[in-house]
C-alpha atoms as a PDB file:
ATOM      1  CA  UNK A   1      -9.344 -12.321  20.482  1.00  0.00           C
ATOM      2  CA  UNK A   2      -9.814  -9.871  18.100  1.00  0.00           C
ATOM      3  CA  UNK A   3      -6.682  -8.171  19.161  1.00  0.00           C
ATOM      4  CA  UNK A   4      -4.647 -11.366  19.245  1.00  0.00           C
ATOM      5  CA  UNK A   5      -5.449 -11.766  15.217  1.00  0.00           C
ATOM      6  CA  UNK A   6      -5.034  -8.038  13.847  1.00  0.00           C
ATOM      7  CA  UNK A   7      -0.938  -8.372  15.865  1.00  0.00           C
ATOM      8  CA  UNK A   8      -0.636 -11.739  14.341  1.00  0.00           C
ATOM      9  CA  UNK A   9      -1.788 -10.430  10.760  1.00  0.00           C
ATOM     10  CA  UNK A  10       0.391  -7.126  11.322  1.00  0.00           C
ATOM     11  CA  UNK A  11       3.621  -9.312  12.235  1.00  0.00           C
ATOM     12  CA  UNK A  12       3.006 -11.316   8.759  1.00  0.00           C
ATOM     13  CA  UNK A  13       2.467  -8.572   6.733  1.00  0.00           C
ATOM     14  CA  UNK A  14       5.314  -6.230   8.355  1.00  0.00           C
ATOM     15  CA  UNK A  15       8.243  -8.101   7.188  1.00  0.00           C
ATOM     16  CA  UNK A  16      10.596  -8.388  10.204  1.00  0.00           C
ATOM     17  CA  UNK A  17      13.517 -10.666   9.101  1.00  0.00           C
ATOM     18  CA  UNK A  18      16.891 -10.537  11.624  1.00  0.00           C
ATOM     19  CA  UNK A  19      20.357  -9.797  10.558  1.00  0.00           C
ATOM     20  CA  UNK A  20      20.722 -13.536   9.617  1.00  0.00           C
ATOM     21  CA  UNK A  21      17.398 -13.694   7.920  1.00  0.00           C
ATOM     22  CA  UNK A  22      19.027 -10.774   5.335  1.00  0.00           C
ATOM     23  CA  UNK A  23      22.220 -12.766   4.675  1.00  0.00           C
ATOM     24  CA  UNK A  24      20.458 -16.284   4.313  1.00  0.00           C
ATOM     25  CA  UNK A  25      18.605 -14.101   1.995  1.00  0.00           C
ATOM     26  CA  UNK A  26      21.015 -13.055  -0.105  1.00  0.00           C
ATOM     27  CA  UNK A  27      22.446 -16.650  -0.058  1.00  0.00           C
ATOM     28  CA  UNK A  28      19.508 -18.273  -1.004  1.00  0.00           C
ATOM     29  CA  UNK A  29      18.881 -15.765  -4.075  1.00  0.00           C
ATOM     30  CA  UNK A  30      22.598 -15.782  -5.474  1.00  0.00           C
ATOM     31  CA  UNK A  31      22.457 -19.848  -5.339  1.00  0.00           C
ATOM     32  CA  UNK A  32      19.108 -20.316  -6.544  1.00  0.00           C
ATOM     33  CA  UNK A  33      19.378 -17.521  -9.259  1.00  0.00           C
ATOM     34  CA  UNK A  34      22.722 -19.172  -9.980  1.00  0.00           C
ATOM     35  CA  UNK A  35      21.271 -22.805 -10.481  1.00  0.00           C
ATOM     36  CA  UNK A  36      18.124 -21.715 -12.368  1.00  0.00           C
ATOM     37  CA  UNK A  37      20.529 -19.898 -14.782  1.00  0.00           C
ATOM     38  CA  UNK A  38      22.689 -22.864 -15.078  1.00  0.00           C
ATOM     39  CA  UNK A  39      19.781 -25.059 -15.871  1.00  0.00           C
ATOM     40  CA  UNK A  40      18.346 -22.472 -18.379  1.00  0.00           C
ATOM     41  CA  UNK A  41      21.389 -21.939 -20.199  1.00  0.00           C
ATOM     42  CA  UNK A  42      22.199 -26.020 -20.200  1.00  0.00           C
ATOM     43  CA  UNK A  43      18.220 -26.685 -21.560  1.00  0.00           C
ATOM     44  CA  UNK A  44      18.481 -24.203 -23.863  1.00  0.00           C
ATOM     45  CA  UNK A  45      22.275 -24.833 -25.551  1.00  0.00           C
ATOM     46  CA  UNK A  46      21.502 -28.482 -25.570  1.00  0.00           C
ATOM     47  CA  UNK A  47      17.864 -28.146 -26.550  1.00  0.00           C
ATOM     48  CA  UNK A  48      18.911 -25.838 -29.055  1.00  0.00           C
ATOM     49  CA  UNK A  49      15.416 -23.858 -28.131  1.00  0.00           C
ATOM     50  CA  UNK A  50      15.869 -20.060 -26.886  1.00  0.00           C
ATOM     51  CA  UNK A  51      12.042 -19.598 -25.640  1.00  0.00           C
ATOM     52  CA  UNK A  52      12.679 -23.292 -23.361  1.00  0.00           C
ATOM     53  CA  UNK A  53      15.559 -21.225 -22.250  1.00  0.00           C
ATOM     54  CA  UNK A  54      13.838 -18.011 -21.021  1.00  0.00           C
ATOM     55  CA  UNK A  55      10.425 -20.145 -19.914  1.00  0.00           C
ATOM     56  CA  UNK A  56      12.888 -21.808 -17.620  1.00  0.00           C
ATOM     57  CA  UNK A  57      14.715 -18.990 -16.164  1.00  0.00           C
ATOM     58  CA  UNK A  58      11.319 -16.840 -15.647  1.00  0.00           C
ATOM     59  CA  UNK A  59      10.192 -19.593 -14.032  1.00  0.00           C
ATOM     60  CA  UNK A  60      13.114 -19.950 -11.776  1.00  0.00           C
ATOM     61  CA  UNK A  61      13.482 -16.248 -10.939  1.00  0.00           C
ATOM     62  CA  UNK A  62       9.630 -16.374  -9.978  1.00  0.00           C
ATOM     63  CA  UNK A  63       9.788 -19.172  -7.643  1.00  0.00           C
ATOM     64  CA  UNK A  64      13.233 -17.541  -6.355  1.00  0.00           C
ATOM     65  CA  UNK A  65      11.012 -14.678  -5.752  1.00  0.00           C
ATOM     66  CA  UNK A  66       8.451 -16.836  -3.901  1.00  0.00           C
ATOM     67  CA  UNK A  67      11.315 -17.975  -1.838  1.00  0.00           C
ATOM     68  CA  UNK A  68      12.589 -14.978  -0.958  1.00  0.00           C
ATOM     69  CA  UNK A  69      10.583 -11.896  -0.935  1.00  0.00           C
ATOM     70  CA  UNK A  70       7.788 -13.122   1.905  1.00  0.00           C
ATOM     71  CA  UNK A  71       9.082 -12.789   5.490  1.00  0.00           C
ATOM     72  CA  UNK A  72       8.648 -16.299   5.601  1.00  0.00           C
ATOM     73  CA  UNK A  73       9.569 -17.486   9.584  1.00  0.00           C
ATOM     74  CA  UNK A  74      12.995 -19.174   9.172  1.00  0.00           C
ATOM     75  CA  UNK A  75      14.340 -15.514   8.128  1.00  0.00           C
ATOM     76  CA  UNK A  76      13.966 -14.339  11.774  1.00  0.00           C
ATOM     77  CA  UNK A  77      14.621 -17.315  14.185  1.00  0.00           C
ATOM     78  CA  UNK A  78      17.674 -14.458  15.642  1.00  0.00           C
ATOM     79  CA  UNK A  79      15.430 -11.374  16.103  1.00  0.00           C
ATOM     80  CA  UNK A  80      17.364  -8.468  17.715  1.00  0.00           C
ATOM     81  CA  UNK A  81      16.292  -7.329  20.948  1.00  0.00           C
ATOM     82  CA  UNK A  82      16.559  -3.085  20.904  1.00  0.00           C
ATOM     83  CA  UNK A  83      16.876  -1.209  23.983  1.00  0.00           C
ATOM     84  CA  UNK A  84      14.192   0.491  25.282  1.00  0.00           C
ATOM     85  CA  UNK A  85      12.824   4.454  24.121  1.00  0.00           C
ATOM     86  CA  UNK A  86      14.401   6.545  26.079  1.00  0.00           C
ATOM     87  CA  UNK A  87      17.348   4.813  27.142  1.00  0.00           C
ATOM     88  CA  UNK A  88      18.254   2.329  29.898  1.00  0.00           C
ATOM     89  CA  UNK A  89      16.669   1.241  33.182  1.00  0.00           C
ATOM     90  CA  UNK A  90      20.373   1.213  34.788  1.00  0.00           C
ATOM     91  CA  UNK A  91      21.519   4.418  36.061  1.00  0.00           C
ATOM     92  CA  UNK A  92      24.086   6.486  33.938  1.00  0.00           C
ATOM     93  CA  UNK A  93      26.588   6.573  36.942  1.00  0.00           C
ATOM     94  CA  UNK A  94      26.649   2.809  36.887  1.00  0.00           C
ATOM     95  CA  UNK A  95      27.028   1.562  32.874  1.00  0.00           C
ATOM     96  CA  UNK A  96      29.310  -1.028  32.557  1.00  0.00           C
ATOM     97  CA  UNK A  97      31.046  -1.053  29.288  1.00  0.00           C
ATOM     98  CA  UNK A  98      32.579  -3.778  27.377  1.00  0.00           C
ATOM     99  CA  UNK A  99      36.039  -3.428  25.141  1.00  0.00           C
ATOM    100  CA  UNK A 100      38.112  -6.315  24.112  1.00  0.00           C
ATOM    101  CA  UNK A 101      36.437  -8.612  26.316  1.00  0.00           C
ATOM    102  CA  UNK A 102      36.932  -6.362  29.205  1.00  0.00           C
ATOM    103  CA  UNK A 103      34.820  -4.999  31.413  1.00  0.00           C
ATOM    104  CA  UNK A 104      35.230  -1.271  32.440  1.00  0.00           C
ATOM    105  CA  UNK A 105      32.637   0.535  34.719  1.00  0.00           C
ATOM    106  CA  UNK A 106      32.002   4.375  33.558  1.00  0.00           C
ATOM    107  CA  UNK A 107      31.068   6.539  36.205  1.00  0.00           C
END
């Protein structure tokens, strides 16, 4: 039981995200950084008030932050499975390798 709880807190706090995790990432933070600037820039033209202005755009960049930085789940619904240490259970005389769609076996 004990066990069970240290491998789920070590999976939280490790920070595994997949390949698609990193570029929803980076999508997320370019539009939300993007928006929050808008906004800021908008309030504060408008507003005619710098410190509404930077308020807003800390404010956006932290919850941007929020959003992002945690290995939240969604960022690795595609996790990569590695091969094993040490190489492959199938023999090396017997590797079948895969070009352009085809299928050659090495020997």
């Amino acid at each position: 039981m004990a066990d069970q709880l240290l491998e789920q807190i070590r999976d939280a706090v490790d920070g595994q995200i997949d390949f698609q995790g990193q570029k929803l990432a980076d999508i997320l933070a370019t539009v939300l950084l993007s928006i929050v600037g808008a906004i800021s820039f908008l309030a504060g033209f408008f507003l005619q008030d710098i410190a509404l202005a930077l308020k807003i755009g800390l404010g956006g960049t932290a919850l941007t932050f929020l959003v992002i930085v945690p290995p939240w789940p969604f960022f690795n619904r595609h996790p990569v499975n590695w091969l094993p240490v040490g190489g492959s259970t199938i023999p090396s005389s017997h590797q079948n390798l895969v070009i352009d769609e085809k299928t050659l076996v090495e020997r």
